[in-house]
PDB file of N, CA and C in Angstrom:
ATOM      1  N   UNK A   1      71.643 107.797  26.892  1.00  0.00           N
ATOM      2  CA  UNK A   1      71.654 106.380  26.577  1.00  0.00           C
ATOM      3  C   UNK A   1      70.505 105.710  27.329  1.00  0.00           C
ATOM      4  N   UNK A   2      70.121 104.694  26.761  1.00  0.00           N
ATOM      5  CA  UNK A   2      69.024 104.021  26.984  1.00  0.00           C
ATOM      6  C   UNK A   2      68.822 102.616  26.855  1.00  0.00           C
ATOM      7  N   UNK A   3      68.632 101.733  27.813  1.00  0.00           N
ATOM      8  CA  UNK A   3      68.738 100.408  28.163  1.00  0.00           C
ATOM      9  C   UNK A   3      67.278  99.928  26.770  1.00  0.00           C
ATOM     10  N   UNK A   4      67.925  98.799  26.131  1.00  0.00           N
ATOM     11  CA  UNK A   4      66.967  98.569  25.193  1.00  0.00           C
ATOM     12  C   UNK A   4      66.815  97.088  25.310  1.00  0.00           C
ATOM     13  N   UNK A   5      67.011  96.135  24.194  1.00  0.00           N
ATOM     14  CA  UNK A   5      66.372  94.351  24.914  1.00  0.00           C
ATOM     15  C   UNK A   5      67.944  94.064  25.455  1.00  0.00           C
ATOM     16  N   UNK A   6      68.948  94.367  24.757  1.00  0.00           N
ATOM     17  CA  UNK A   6      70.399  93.622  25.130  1.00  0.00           C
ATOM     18  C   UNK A   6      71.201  94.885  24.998  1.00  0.00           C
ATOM     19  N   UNK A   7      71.100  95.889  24.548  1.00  0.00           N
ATOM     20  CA  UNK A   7      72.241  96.846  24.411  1.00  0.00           C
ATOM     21  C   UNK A   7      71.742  98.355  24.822  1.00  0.00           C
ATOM     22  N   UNK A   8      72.474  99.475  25.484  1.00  0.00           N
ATOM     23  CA  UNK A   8      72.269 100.498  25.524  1.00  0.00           C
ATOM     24  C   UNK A   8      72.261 101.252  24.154  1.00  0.00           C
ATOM     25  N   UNK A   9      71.649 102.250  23.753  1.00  0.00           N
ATOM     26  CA  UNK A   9      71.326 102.828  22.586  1.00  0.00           C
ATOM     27  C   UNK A   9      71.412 104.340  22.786  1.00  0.00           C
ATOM     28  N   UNK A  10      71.246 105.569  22.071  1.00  0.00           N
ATOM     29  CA  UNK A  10      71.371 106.933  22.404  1.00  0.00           C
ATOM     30  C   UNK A  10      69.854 107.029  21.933  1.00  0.00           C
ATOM     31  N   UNK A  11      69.243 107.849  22.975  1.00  0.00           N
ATOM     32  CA  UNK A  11      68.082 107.860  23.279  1.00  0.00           C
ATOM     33  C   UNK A  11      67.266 108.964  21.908  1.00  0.00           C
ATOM     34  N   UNK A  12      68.203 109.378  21.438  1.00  0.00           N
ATOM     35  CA  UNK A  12      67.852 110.846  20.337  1.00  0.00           C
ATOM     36  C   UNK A  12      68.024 109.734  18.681  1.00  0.00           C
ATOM     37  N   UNK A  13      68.129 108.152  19.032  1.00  0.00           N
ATOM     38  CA  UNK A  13      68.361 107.536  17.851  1.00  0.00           C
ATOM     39  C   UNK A  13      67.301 108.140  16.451  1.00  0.00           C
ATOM     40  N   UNK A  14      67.817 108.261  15.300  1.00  0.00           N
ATOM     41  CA  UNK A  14      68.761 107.956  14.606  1.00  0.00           C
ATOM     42  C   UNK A  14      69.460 108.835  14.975  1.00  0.00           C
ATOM     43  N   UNK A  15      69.457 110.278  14.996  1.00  0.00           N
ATOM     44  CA  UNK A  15      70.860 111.130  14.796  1.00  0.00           C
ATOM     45  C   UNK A  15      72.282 110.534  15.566  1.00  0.00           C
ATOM     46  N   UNK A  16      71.844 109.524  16.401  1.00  0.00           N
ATOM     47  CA  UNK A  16      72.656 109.257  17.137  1.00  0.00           C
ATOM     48  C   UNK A  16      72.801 107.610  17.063  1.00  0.00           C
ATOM     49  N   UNK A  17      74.002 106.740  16.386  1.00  0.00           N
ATOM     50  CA  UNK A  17      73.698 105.516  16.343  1.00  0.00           C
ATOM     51  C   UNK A  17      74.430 104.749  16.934  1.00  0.00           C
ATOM     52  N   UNK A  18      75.117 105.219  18.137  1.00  0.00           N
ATOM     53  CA  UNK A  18      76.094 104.738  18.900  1.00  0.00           C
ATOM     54  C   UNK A  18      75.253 103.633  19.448  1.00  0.00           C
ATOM     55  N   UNK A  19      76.195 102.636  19.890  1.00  0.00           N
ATOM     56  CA  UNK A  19      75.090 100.885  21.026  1.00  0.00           C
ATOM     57  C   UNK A  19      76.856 101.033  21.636  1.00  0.00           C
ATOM     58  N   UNK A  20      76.451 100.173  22.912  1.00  0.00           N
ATOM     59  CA  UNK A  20      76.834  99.309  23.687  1.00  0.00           C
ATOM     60  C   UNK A  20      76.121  98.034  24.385  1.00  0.00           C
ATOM     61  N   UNK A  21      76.875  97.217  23.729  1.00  0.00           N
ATOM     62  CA  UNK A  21      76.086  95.738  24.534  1.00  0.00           C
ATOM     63  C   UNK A  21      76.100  96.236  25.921  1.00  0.00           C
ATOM     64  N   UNK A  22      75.290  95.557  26.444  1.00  0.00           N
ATOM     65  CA  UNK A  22      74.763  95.292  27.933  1.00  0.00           C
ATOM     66  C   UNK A  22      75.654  94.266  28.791  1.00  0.00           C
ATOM     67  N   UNK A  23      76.198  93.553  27.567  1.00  0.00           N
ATOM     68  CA  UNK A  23      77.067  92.145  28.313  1.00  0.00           C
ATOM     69  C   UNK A  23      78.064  92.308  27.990  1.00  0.00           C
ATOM     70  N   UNK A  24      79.438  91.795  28.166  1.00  0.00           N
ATOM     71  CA  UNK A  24      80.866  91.812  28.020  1.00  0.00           C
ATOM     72  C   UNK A  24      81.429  90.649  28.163  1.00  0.00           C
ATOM     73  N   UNK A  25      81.659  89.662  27.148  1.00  0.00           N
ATOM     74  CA  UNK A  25      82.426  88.490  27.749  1.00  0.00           C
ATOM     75  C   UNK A  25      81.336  88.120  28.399  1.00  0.00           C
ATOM     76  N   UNK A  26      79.851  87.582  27.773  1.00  0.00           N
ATOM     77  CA  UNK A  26      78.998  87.219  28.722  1.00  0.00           C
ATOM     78  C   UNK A  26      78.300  87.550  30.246  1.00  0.00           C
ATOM     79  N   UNK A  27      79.244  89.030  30.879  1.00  0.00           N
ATOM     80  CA  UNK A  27      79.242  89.218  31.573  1.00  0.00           C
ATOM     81  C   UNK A  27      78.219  90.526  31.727  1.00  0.00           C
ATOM     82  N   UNK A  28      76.973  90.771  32.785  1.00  0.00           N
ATOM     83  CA  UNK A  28      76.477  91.955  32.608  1.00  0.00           C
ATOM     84  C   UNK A  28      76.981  93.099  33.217  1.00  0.00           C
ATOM     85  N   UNK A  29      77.111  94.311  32.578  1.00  0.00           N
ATOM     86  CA  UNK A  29      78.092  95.176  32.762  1.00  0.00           C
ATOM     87  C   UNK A  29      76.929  96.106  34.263  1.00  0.00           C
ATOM     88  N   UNK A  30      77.861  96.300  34.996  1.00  0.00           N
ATOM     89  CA  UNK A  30      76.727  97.327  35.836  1.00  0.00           C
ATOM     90  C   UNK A  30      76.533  98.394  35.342  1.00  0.00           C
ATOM     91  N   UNK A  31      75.822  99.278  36.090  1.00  0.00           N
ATOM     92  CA  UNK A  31      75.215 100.756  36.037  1.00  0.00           C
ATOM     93  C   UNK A  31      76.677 101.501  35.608  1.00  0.00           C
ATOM     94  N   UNK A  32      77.280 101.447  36.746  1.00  0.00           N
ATOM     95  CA  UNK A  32      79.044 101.868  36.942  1.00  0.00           C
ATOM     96  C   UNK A  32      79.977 101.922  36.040  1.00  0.00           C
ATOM     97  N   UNK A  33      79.698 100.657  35.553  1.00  0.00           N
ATOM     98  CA  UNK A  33      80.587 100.300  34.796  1.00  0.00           C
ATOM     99  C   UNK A  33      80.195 101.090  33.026  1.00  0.00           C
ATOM    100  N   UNK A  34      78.912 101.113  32.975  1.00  0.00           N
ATOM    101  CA  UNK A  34      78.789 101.735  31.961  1.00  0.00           C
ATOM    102  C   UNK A  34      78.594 103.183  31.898  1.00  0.00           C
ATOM    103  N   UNK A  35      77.739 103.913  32.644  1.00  0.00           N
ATOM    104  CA  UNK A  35      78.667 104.820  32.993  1.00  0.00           C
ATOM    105  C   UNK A  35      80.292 105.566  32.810  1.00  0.00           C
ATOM    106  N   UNK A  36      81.041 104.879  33.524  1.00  0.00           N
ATOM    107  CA  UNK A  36      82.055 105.153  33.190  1.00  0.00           C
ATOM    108  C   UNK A  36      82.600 104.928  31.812  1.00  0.00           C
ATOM    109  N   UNK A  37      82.108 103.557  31.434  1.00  0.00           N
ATOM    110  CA  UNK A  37      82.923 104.032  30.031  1.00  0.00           C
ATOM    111  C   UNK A  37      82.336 104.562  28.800  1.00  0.00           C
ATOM    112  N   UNK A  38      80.619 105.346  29.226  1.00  0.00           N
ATOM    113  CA  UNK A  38      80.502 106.256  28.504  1.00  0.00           C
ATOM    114  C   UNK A  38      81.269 107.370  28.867  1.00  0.00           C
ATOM    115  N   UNK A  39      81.803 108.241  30.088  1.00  0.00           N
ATOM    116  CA  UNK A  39      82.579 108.945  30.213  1.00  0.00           C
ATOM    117  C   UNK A  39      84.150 108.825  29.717  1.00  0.00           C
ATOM    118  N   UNK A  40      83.925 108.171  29.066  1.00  0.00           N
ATOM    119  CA  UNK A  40      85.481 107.600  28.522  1.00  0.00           C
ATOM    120  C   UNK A  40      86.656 107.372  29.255  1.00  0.00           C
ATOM    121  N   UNK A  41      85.694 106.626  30.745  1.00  0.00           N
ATOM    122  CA  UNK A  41      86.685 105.927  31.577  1.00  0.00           C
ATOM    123  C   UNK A  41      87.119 104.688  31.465  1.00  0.00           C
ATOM    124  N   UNK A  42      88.196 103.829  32.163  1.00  0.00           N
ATOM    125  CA  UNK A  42      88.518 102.819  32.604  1.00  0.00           C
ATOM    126  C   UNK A  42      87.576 102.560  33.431  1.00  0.00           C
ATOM    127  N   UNK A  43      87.149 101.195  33.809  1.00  0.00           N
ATOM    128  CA  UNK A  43      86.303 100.702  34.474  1.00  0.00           C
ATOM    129  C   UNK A  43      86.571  98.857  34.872  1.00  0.00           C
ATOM    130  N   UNK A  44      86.670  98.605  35.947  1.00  0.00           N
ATOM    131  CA  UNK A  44      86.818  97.712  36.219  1.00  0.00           C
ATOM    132  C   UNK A  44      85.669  96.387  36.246  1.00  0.00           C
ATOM    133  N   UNK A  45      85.482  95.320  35.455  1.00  0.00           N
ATOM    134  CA  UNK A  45      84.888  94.283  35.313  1.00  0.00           C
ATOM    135  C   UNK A  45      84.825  92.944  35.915  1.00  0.00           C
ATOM    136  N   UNK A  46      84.196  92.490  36.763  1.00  0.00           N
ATOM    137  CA  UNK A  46      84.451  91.439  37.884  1.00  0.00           C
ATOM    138  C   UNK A  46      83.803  89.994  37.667  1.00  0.00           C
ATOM    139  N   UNK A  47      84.603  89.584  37.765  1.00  0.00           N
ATOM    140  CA  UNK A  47      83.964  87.926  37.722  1.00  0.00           C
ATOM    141  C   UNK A  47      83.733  87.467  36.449  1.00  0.00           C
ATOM    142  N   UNK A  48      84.136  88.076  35.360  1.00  0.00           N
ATOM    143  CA  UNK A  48      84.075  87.481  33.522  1.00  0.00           C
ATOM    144  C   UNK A  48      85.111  85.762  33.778  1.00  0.00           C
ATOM    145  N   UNK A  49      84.290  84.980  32.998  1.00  0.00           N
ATOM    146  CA  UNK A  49      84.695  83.568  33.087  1.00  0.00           C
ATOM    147  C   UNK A  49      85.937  83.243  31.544  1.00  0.00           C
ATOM    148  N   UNK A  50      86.836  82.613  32.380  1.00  0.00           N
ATOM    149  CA  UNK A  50      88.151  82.544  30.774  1.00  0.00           C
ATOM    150  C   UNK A  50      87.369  81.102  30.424  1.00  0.00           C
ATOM    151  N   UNK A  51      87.632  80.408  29.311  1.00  0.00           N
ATOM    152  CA  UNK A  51      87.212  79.152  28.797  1.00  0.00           C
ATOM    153  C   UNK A  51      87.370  78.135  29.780  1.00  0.00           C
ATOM    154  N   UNK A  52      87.985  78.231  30.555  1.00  0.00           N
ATOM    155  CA  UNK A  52      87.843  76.849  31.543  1.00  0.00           C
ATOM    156  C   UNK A  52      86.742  77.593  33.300  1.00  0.00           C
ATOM    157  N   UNK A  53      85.991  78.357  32.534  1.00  0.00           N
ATOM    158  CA  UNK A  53      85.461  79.046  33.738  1.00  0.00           C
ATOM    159  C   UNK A  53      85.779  79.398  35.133  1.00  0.00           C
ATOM    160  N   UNK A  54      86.969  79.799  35.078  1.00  0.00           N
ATOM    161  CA  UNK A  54      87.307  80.352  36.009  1.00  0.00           C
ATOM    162  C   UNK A  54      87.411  81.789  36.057  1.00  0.00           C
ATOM    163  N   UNK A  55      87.010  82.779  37.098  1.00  0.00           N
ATOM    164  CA  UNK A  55      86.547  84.029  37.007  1.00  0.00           C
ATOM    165  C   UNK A  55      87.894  84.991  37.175  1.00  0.00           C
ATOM    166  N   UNK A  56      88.068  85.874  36.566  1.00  0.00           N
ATOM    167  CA  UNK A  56      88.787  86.859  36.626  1.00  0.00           C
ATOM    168  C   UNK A  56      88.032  88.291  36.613  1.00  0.00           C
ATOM    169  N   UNK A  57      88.801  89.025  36.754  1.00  0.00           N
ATOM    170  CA  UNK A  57      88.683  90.716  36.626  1.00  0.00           C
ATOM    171  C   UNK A  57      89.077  91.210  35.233  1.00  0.00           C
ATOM    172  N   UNK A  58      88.809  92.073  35.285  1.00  0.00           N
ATOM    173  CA  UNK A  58      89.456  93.006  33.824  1.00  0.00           C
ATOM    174  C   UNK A  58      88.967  94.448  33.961  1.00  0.00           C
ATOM    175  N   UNK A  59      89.835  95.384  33.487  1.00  0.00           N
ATOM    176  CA  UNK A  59      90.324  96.825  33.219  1.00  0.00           C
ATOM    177  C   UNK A  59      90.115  96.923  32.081  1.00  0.00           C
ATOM    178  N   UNK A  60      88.430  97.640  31.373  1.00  0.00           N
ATOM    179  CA  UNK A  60      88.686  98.021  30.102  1.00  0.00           C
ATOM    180  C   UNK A  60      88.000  99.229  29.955  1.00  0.00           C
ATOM    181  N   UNK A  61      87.700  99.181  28.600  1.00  0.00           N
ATOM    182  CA  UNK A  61      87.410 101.197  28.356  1.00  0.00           C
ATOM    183  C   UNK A  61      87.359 101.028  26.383  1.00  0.00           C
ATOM    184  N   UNK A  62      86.335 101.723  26.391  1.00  0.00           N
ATOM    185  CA  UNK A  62      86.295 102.144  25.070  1.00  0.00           C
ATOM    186  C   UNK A  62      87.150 102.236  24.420  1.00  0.00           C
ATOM    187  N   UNK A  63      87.433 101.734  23.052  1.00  0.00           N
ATOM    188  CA  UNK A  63      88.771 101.970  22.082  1.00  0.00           C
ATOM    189  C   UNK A  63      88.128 103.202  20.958  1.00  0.00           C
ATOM    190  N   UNK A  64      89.062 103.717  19.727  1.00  0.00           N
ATOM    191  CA  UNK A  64      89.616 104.252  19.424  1.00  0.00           C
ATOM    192  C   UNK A  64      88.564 104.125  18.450  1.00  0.00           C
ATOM    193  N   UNK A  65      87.778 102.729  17.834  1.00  0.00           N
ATOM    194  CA  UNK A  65      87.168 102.376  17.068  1.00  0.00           C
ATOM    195  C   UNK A  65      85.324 102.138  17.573  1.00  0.00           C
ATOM    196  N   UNK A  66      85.557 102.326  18.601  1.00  0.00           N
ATOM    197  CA  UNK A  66      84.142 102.349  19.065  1.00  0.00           C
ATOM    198  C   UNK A  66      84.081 100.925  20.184  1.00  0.00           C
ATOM    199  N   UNK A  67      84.551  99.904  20.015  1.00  0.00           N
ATOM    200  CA  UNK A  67      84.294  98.553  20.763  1.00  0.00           C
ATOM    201  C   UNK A  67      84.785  98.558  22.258  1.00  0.00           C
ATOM    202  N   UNK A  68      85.025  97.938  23.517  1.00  0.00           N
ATOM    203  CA  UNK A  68      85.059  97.597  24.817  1.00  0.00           C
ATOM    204  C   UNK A  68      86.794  96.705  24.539  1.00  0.00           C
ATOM    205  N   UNK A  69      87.774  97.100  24.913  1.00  0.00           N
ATOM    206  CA  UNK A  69      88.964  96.859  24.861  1.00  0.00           C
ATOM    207  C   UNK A  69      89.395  96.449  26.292  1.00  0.00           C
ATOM    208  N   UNK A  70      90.346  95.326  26.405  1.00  0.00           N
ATOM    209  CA  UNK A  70      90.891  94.990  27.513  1.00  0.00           C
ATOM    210  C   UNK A  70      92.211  95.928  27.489  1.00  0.00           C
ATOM    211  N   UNK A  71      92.110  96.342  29.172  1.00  0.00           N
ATOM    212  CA  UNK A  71      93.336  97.467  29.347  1.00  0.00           C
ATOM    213  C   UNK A  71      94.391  96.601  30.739  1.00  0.00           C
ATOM    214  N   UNK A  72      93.781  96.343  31.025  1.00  0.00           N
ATOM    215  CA  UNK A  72      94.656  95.080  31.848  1.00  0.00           C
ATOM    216  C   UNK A  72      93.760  94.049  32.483  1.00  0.00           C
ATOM    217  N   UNK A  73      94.340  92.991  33.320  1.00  0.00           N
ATOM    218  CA  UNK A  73      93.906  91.645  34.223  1.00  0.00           C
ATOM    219  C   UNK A  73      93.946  91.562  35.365  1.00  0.00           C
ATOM    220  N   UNK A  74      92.825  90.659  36.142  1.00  0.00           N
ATOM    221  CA  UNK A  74      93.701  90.570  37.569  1.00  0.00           C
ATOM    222  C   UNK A  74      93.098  89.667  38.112  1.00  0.00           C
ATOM    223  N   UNK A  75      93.281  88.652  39.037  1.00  0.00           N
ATOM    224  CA  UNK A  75      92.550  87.729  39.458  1.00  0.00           C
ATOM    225  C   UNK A  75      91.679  87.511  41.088  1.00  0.00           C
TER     226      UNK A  75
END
């Protein structure tokens, strides 16, 4: 994978047309964090803002369908 203007990409593109945004909930995902959930981990997300901007955490991980799924909360 390969950091491109906003999203990671698979570096062997086309055979490979997988992306992941770079951001989450506006939020930029670290090294770590992506990482892991290319390993098809859980990964913890820090400081994403809810509509009245106040910062929370979140527990997510790749779904089933390809997208960044919330797996739990925490404040």
């Amino acid at each position: 994978m390969v950091l491109k203007k906003s999203f990671y990409g698979c570096s062997n593109y086309p055979e490979c047309k997988f992306t992941l945004a770079e951001h989450f909930r506006k939020k930029k995902l670290t090294k770590t964090n992506v990482k892991e959930l290319l390993e098809g981990k859980e990964t913890l997300v820090k400081g994403i803002k809810n509509k009245e901007k106040k910062p929370y955490n979140a527990v997510v991980k790749i779904g089933e369908k390809g997208y960044i799924d919330f797996i739990s909360f925490s404040k």
